[in-house]
Protein backbone atom coordinates (compact mmCIF):
# COMPACT_ATOMS: atom_id res chain seq x y z
CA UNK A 1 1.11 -19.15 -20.19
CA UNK A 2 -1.77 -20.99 -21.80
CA UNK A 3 -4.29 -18.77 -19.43
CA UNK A 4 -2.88 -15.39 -21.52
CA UNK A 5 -2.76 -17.40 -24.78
CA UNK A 6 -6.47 -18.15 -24.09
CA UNK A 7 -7.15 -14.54 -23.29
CA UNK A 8 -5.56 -13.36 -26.12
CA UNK A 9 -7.22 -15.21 -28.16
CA UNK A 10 -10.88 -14.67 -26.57
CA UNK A 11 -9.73 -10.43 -27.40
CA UNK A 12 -9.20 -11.48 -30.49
CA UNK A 13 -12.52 -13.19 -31.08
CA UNK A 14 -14.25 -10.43 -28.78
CA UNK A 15 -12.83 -7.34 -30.86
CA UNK A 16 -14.21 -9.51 -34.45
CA UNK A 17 -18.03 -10.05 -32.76
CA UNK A 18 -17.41 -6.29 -32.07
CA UNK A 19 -16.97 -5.51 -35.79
CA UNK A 20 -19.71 -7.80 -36.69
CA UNK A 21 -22.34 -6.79 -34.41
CA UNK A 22 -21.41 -3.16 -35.39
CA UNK A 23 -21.81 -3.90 -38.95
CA UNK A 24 -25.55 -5.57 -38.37
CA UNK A 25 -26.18 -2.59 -36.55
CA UNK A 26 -24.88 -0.10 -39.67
CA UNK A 27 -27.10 -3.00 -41.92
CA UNK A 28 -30.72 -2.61 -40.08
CA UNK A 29 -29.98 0.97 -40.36
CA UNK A 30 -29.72 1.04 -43.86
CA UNK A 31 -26.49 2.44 -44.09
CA UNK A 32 -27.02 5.12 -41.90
CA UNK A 33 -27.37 5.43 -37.91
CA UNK A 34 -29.50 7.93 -37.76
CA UNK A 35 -32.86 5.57 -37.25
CA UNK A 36 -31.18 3.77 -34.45
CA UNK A 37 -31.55 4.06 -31.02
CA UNK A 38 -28.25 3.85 -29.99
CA UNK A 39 -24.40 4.09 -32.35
CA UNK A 40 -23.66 1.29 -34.11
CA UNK A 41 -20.38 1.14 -31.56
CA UNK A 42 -22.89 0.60 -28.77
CA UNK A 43 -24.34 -2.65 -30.34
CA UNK A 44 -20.73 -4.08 -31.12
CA UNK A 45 -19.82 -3.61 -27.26
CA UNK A 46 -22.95 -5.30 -26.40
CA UNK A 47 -22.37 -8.09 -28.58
CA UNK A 48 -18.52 -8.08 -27.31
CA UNK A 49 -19.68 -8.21 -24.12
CA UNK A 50 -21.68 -11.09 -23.92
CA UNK A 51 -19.03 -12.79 -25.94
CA UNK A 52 -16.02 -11.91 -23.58
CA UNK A 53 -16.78 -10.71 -20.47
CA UNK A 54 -18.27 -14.26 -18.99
CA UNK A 55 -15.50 -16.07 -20.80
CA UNK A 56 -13.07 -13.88 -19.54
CA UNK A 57 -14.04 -14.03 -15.90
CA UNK A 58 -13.72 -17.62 -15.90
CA UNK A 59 -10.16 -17.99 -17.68
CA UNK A 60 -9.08 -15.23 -14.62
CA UNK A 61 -10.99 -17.74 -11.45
CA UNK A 62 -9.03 -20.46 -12.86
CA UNK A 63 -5.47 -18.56 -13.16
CA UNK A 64 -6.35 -17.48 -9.19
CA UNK A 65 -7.56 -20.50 -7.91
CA UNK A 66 -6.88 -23.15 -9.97
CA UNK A 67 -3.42 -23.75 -8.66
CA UNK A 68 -5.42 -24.54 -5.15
CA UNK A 69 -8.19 -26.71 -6.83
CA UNK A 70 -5.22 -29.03 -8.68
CA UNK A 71 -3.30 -29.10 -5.55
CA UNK A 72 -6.47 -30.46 -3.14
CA UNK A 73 -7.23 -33.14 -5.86
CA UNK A 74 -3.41 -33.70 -6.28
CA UNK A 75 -3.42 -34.51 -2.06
CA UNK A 76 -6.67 -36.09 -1.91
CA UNK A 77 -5.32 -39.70 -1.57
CA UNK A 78 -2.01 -39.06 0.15
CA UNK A 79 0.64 -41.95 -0.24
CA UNK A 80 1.60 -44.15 3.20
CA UNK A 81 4.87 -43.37 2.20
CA UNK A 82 4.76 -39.75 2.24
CA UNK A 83 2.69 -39.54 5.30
CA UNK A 84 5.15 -40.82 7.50
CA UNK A 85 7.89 -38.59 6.49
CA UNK A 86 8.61 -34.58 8.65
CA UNK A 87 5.93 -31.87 7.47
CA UNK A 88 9.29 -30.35 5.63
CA UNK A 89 9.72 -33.55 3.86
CA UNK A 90 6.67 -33.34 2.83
CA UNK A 91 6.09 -29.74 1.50
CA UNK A 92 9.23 -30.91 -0.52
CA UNK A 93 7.72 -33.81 -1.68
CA UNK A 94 4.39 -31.76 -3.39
CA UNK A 95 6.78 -29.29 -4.97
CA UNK A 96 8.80 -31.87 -6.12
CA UNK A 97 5.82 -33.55 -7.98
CA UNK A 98 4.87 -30.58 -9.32
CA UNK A 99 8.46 -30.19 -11.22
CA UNK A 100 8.64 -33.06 -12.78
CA UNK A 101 4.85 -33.18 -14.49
CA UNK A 102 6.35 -29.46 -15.39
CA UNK A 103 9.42 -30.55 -16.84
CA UNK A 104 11.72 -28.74 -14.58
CA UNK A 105 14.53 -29.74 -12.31
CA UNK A 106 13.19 -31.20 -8.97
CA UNK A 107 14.89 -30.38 -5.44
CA UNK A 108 18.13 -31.66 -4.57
CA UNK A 109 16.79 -34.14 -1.95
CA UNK A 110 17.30 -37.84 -3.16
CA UNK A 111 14.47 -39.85 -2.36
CA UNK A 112 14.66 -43.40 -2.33
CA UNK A 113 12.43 -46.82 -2.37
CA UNK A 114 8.89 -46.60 -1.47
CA UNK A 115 8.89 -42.87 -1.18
CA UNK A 116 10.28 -42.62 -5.05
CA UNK A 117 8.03 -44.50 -6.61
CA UNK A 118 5.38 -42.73 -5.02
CA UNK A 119 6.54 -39.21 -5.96
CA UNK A 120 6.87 -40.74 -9.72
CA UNK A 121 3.27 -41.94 -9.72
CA UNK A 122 2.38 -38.19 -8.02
CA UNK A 123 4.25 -36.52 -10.84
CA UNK A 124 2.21 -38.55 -13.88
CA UNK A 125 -0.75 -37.76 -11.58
CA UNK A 126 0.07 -33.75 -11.02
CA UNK A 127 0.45 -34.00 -15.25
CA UNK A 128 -2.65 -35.04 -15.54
CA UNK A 129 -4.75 -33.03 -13.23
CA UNK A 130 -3.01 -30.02 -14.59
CA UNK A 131 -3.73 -30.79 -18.59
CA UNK A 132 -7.44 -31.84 -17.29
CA UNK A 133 -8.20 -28.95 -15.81
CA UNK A 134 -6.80 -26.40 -18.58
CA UNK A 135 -8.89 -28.45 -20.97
CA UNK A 136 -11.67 -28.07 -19.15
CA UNK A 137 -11.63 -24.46 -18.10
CA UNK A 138 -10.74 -23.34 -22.21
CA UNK A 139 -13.17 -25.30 -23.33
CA UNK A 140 -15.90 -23.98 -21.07
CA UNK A 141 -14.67 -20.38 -21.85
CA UNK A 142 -15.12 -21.31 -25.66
CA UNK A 143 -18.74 -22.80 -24.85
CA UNK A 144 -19.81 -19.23 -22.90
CA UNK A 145 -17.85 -17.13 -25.81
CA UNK A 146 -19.77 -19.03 -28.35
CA UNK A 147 -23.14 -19.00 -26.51
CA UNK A 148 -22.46 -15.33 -25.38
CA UNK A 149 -22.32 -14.38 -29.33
CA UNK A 150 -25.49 -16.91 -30.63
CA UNK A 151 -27.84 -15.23 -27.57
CA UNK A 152 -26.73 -10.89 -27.78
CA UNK A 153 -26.08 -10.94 -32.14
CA UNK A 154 -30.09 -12.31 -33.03
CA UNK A 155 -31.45 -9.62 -30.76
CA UNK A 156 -29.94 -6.79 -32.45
CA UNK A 157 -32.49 -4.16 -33.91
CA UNK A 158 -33.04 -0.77 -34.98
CA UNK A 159 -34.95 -0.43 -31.10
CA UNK A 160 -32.65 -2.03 -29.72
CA UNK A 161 -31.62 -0.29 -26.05
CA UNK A 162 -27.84 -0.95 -26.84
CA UNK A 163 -26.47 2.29 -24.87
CA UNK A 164 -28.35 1.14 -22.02
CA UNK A 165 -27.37 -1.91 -21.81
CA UNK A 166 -23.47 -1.00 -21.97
CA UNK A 167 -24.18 1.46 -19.53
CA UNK A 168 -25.54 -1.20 -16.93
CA UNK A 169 -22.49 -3.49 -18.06
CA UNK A 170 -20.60 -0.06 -16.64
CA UNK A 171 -22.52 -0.16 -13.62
CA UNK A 172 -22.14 -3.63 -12.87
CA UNK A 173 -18.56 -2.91 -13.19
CA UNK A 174 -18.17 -0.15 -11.02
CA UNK A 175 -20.12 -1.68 -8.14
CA UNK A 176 -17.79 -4.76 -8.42
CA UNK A 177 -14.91 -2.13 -8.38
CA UNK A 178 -16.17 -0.68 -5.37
CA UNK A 179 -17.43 -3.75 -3.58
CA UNK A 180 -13.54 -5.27 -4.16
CA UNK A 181 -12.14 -2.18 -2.51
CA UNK A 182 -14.38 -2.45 0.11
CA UNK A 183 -14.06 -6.38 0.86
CA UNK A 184 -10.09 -5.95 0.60
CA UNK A 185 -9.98 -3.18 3.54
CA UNK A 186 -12.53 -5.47 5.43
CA UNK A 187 -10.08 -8.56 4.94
CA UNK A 188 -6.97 -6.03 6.27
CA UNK A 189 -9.01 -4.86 9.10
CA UNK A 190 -10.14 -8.18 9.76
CA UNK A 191 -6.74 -9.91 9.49
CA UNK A 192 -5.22 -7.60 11.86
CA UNK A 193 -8.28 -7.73 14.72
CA UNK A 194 -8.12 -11.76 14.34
CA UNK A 195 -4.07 -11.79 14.89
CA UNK A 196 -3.95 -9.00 17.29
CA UNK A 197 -6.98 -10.67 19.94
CA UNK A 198 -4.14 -13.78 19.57
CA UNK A 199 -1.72 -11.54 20.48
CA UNK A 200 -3.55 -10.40 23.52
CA UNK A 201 -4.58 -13.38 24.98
CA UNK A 202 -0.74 -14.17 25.38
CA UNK A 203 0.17 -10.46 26.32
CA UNK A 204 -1.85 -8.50 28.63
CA UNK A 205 -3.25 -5.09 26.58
CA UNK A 206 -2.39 -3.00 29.67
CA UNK A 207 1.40 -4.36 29.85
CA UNK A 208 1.14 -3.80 25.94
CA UNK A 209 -0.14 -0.09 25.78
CA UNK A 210 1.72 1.29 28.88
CA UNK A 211 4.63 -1.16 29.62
CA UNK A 212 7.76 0.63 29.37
CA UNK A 213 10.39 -2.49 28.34
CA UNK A 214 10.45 -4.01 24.79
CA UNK A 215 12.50 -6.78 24.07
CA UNK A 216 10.35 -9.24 21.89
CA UNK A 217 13.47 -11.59 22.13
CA UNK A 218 11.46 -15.16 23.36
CA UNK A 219 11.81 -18.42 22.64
CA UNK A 220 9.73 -19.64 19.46
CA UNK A 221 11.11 -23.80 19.90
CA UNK A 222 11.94 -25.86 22.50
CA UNK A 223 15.32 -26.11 21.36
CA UNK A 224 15.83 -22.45 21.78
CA UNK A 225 17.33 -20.34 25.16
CA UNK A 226 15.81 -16.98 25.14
CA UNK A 227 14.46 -14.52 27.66
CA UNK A 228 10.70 -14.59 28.63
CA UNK A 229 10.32 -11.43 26.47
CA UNK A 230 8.54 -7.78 27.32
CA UNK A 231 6.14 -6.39 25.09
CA UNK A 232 5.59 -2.79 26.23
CA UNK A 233 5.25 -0.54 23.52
CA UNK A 234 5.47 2.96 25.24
CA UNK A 235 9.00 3.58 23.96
CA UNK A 236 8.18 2.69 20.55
CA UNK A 237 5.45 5.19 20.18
CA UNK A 238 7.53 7.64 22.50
CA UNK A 239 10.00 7.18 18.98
CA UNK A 240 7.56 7.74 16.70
CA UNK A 241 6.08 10.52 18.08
CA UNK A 242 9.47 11.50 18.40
CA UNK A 243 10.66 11.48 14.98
CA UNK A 244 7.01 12.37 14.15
CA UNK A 245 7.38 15.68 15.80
CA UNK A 246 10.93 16.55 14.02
CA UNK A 247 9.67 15.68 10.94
CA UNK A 248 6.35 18.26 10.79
CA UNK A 249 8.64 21.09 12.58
CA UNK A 250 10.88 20.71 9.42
CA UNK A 251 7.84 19.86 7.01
CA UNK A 252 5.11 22.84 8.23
CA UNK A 253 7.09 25.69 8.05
CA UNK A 254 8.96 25.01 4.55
CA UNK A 255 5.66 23.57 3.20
CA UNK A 256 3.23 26.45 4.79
CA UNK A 257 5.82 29.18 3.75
CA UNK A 258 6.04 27.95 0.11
CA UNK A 259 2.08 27.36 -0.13
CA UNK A 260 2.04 31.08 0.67
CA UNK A 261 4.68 32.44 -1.59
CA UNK A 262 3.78 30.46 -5.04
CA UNK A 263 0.42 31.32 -4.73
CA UNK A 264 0.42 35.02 -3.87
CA UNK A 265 3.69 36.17 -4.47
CA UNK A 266 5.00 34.11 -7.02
CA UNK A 267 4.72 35.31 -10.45
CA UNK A 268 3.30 32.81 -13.56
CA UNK A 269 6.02 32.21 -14.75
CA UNK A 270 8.05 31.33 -11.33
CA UNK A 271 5.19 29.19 -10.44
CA UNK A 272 5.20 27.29 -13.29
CA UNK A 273 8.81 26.32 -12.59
CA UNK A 274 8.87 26.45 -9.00
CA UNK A 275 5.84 24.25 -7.99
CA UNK A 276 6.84 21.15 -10.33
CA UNK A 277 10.33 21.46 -8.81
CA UNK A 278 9.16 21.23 -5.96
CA UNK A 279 6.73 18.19 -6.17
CA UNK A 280 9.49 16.21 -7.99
CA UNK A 281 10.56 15.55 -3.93
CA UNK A 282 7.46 13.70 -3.88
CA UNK A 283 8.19 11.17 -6.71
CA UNK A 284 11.37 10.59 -4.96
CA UNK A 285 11.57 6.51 -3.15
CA UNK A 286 12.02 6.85 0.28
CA UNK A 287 14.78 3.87 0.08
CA UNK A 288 16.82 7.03 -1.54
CA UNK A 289 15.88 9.25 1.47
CA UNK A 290 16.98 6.84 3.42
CA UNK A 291 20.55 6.37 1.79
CA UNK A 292 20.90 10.48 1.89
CA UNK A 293 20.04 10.24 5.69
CA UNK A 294 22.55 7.67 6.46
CA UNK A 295 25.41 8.65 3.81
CA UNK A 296 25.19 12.66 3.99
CA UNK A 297 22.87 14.13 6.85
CA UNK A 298 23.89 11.62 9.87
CA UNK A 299 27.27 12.02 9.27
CA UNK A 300 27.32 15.77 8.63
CA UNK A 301 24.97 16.24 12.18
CA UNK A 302 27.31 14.00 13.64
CA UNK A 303 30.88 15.94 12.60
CA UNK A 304 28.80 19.16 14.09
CA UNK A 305 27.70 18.22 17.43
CA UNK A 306 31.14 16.05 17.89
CA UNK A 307 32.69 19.24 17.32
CA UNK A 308 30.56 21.65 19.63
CA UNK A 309 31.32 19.10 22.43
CA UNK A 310 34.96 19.38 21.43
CA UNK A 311 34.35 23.29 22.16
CA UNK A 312 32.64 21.97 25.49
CA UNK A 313 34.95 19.86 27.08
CA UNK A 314 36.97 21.61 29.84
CA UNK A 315 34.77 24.52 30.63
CA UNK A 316 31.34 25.17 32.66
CA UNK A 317 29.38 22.45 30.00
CA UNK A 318 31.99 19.66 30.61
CA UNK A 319 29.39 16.66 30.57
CA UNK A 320 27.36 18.11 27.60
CA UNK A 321 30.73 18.06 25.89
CA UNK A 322 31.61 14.64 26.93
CA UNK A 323 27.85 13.40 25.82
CA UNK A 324 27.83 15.19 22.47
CA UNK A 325 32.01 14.15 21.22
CA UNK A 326 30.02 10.13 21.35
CA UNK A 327 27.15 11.32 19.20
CA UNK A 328 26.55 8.80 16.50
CA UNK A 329 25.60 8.64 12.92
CA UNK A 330 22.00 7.01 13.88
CA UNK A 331 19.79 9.40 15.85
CA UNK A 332 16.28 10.97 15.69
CA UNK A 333 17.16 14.19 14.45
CA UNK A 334 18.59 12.68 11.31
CA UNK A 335 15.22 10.48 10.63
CA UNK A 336 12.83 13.28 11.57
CA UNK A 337 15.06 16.01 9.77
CA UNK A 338 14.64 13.79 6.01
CA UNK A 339 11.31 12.55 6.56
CA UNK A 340 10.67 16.43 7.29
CA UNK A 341 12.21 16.83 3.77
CA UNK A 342 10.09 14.04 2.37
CA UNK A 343 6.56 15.96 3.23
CA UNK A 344 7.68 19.42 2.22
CA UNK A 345 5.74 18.93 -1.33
CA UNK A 346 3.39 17.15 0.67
CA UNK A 347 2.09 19.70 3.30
CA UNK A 348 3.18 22.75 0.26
CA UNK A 349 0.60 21.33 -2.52
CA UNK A 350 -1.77 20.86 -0.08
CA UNK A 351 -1.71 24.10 1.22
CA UNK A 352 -1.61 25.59 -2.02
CA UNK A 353 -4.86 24.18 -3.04
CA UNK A 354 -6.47 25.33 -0.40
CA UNK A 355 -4.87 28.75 0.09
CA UNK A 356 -6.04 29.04 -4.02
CA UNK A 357 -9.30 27.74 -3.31
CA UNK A 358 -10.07 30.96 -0.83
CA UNK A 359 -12.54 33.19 -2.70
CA UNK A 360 -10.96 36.30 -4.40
CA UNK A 361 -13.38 38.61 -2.85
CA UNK A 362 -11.96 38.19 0.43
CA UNK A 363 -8.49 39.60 -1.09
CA UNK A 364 -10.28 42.44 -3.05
CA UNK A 365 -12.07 43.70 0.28
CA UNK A 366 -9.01 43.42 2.16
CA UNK A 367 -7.28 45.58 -0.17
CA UNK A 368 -9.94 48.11 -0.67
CA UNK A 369 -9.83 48.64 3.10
CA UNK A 370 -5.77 49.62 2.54
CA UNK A 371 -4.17 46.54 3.78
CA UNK A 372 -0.86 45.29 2.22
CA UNK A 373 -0.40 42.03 0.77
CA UNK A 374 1.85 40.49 3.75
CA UNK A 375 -1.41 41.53 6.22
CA UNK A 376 -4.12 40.42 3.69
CA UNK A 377 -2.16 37.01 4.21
CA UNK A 378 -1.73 36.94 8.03
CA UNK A 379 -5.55 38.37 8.74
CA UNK A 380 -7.65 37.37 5.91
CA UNK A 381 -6.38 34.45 3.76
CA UNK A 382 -4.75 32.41 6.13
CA UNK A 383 -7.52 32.68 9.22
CA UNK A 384 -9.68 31.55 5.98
CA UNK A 385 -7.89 28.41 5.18
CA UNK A 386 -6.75 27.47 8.41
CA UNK A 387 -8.99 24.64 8.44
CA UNK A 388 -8.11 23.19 5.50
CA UNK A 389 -4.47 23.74 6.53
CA UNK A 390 -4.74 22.19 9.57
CA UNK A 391 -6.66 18.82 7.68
CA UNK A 392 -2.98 18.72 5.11
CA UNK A 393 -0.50 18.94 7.87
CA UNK A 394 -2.90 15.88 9.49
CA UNK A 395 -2.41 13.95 6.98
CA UNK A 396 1.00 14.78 6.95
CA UNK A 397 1.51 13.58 10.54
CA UNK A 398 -0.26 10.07 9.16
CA UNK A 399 2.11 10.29 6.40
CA UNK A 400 5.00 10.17 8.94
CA UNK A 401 3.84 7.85 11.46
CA UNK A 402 3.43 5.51 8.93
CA UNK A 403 7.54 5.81 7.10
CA UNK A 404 9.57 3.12 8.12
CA UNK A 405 12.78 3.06 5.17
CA UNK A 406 13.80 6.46 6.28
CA UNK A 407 13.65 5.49 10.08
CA UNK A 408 15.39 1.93 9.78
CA UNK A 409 18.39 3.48 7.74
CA UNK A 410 18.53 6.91 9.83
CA UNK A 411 17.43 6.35 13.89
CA UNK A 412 18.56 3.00 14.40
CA UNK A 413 16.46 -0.25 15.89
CA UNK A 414 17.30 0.50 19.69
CA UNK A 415 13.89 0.93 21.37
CA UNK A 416 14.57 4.11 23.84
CA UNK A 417 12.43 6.08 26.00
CA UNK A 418 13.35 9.39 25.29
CA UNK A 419 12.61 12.49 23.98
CA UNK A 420 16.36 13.40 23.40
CA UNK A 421 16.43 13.86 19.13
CA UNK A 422 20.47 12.91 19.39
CA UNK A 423 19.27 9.54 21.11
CA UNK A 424 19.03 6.26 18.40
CA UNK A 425 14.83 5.09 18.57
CA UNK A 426 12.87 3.30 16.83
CA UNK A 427 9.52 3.33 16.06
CA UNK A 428 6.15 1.07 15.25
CA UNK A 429 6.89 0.07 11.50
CA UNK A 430 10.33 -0.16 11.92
CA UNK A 431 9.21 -2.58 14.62
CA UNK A 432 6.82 -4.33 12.52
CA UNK A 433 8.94 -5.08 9.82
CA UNK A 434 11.96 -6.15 11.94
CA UNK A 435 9.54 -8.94 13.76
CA UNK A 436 8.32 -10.32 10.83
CA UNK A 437 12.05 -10.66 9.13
CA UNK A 438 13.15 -13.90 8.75
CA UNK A 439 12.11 -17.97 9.87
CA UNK A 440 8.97 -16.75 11.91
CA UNK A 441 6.12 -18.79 13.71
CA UNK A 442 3.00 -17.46 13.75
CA UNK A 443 2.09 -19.18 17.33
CA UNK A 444 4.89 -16.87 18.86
CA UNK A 445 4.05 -13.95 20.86
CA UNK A 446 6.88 -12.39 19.79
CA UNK A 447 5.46 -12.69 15.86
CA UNK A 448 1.92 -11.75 17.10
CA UNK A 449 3.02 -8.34 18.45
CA UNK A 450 3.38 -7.10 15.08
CA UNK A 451 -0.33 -7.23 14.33
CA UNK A 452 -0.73 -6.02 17.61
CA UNK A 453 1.74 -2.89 16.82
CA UNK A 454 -0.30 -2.77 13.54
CA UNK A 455 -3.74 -2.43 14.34
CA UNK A 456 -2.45 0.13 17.36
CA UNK A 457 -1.14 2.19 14.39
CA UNK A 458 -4.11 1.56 12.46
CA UNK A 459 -6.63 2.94 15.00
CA UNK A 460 -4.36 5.96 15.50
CA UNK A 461 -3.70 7.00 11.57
CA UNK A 462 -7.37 6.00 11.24
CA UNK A 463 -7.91 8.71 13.78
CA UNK A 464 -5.96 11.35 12.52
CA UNK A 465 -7.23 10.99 8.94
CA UNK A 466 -11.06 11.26 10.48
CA UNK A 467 -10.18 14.41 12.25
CA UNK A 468 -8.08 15.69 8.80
CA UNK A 469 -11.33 14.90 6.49
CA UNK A 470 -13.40 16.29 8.91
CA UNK A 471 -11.33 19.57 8.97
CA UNK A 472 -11.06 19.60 5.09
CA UNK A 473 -14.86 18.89 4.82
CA UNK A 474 -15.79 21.64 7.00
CA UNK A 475 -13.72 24.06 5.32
CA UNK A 476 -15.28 23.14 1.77
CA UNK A 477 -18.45 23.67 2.81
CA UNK A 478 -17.97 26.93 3.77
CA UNK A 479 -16.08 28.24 0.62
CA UNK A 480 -16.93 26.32 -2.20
C-alpha cells in the first residue's frame, strides 16, 4: 500500500514539473509557441519524464522483487532452532514471522520454548527489514525524481529538440514492450522444453508419442500403493482430434455459409444487425458453454439416441439398440457439437473479412459475362479467397485443440481410443489440467507428463498457426 501511495504521489509531482516545464517553455517563447522548436506540451513531457519515469521504475522493481530481497536477508542467519524442525514446519515458521511484524493473526500452530523465542526475535527482525527497505527504496525514488527535475528543467530552450526527445522516450518504450513479449514467450517455451526433457528421461518419447495405455496413476511417496503408471498419449490425441473434428464440421459450414450470406446477400441494414449478433457468441465464457453442454445438449442427445435404440431393440439392429438405450450424458458429440458452436463467429468474421477483402472487379466481370450471383460466389469469389479461408478455419482448428472447459464438463476424463463420437474421451488440456490438480510433486513422472502433453500441443498449434499465416500471407499478397 505504501508502493501506490508513493506512486501516487510521484504522478502527482510528475503532472506539476509537467505544468512547470510547459510554462518555461510558453516563457522563452514570449508568450507565444510559434519560435519554438517543438509545443510547449513536448517540453513538459520531457521534463515529466526525467522526473518520473526513473523514479517510477524503481518504486515498481521493489513492489516485484522486494518481497524476495527482504525474505533472503530475513533467512540469512537461520535460527538452530528452526533448522531442526520438518521443511513444513518451517515454511510455517517464515510466514508466521512475517504476520506478526505485519500485525496480523499468525497460524494456528503453537510453538513453544526455544523455537518461540526465536520466531519473536524473527518477527522484530522481519519489522525491521521491511520498514528499512521501504525507506530506502522512497527515498531513492525521491533523490532520482528530484535529480530527474534539477538536470531536464535548466536545459529547456527555444532550440530545444523536445519532440525528439519524447519521441525516443516512445521508442525506448516500445522496444521494452516488445523485448518483454518476446522474453515472456522465450521463458514459456523454455519452461516447457526444461520440464518436458525431465519428463523424458523418466518416460521413453517413443512409449510417450505412440503408446496406446494412459493411466498416469503412480506412486509420488513412499508411503503410497499405486500402479507403475503408462504414459502413452495416442488416445488422448485420438480425443482431441476427435472432438477437434466434430467441432469444425459444426463450425465451417455455419461459419463459411454466414461469411457468404452477410457479405453478398445480406442487405445494410441486416448486416448491421446480423453480424454483431452473431459475434456476441464470441464474448461468451466458455465455463457457460460448458454448463449448456452438460445441462441442455448432453442430455437432449442422450434422450434421442436412448430412444432410437428403444426403436432398435428386437429387430435386425438388436445390439445397436442395446449399445445406444446406455448412451450417457458425457460423450464426444456433445463437446465437439458446442465447441462447434463456440467458433461459428470465429471461422464467420474471419471469412467475412476476407470474402470482403476480394477486389470488386472480379464481381463486376463476372457479372458482365451473365453469371448470377449464387455462380459469381461458387466460381469467382470463393476460388479467390480460398486461401485466406483455409488460413481462418486453421486457426480455428488451433482454437479447438486448445479448449479444455467445454471438454472437461461435456466428454468426460476417460482416456479412450476411439473414434466413436457417442464414446466419453478426453483430450490433451483436459489432461493437463487434471495432472496438475491438487498436492503435486514436481519429481513425479506422473506431474512431468503435463509439460510433456504441453509442449506436444505446443509444437502442433505452433504448426497449424505457421501453415494458417502462411496461407493468409499468401493470399494478401496477391489481392491487396
Amino acid at each position: 500500500m505504501t508502493v501506490l501511495i508513493a506512486l501516487a504521489l510521484l504522478a502527482a509531482f510528475s503532472a506539476g514539473v509537467y505544468l512547470l516545464g510547459r510554462k518555461r517553455a510558453v516563457a522563452l517563447a514570449g508568450g507565444t509557441s510559434v519560435s519554438l522548436h517543438s509545443l510547449p506540451g513536448y517540453h513538459g513531457t520531457w521534463v515529466a519524464l526525467w522526473a518520473g519515469a526513473p523514479a517510477a521504475l524503481i518504486l515498481l522493481m521493489f513492489a516485484v522483487f522486494g518481497g524476495r530481497i527482504e525474505e533472503a536477508a530475513l533467512r540469512a542467519e537461520t535460527p538452530a532452532a528452526v533448522m531442526e524442525l520438518p521443511a513444513e514446519r518451517q515454511q510455517v515458521f517464515w510466514s508466521d514471522a512475517h504476520a506478526i511484524a505485519r500485525g496480523q493473526a499468525p497460524s494456528e500452530v503453537a510453538w513453544e520454548g526455544a523455537a518461540k523465542a526465536a520466531l519473536d526475535a524473527k518477527a522484530v527482525e522481519a519489522g525491521r527489514i521491511e520498514t528499512i527497505g521501504l525507506v530506502a527504496v522512497v527515498a531513492l525514488a525521491g533523490v532520482l525524481a528530484l535529480c530527474g527535475f534539477l538536470l531536464a528543467y535548466p536545459r529547456l530552450a527555444k532550440d530545444f529538440r523536445a519532440r525528439n526527445r519524447v519521441e525516443g522516450w516512445t521508442d525506448l518504450l516500445l522496444i521494452l514492450c516488445s523485448t518483454l513479449a518476446v522474453l515472456t514467450t522465450l521463458g514459456i517455451v523454455l519452461s516447457l522444453v526444461w520440464e518436458s526433457i525431465r519428463f523424458f528421461q523418466a518416460v521413453s518419447p517413443i512409449d510417450f508419442l505412440f503408446g496406446t495405455q494412459w493411466n498416469p496413476q503412480i506412486a509420488m511417496r513412499s508411503d503410497q500403493v499405486a500402479a507403475e503408471g503408462a504414459f502413452g498419449a495416442v488416445p488422448l490425441f485420438a480425443g482431441t482430434f476427435l472432438v477437434m473434428l466434430i467441432a469444425m464440421a459444426v463450425a465451417a459450414p455455419v461459419g463459411l455459409f454466414s461469411a457468404i450470406y452477410l457479405s453478398e446477400y445480406a442487405g445494410k441494414a441486416t448486416r448491421a444487425v446480423v453480424k454483431p449478433l452473431l459475434e456476441i457468441l464470441a464474448g461468451v465464457p466458455t465455463v457457460v458453454y460448458g454448463f449448456f453442454a452438460a445441462l441442455t445438449v448432453g442430455p437432449t442427445f442422450r434422450a434421442f439416441f436412448n430412444w432410437i435404440g428403444g426403436l432398435l431393440i428386437g429387430g435386425p439392429l438388436d445390439s445397436l439398440g442395446q449399445y445406444l438405450i446406455t448412451v450417457q450424458n458425457q460423450m464426444a458429440l456433445t463437446a465437439g457439437v458446442v465447441m462447434g458452436i463456440m467458433l461459428i463467429p470465429f471461422v464467420s468474421s474471419l471469412s467475412d473479412d476476407i470474402i470482403n477483402a476480394v477486389p470488386q472487379t472480379l464481381r463486376d466481370g463476372s457479372y458482365a459475362m451473365g453469371a448470377t450471383k449464387s455462380e459469381t460466389v461458387k466460381q469467382v469469389i470463393l476460388p479467390a479467397a480460398l486461401p485466406g479461408v483455409v488460413g481462418a478455419l486453421l486457426l480455428a482448428v488451433s482454437r479447438a485443440i486448445g479448449e479444455t472447459m467445454i471438454v472437461t464438463m461435456a466428454a468426460g476424463l476417460q482416456a479412450k481410443l476411439t473414434v466413436n463420437p457417442l464414446d466419453t474421451v478426453t483430450t490433451v488440456t483436459v489432461q493437463i489440467v487434471t495432472l496438475l490438480t491438487g498436492d503435486q510433486e514436481f519429481d513425479s513422472p506422473k506431474t512431468l507428463a503435463a509439460f510433456g502433453l504441453g509442449l506436444t500441443l505446443f509444437v502442433v498449434t505452433l504448426a497449424l498457426n505457421i501453415v494458417a499465416l502462411g496461407i493468409v500471407r499468401k493470399y494478401r499478397e496477391q489481392y491487396d
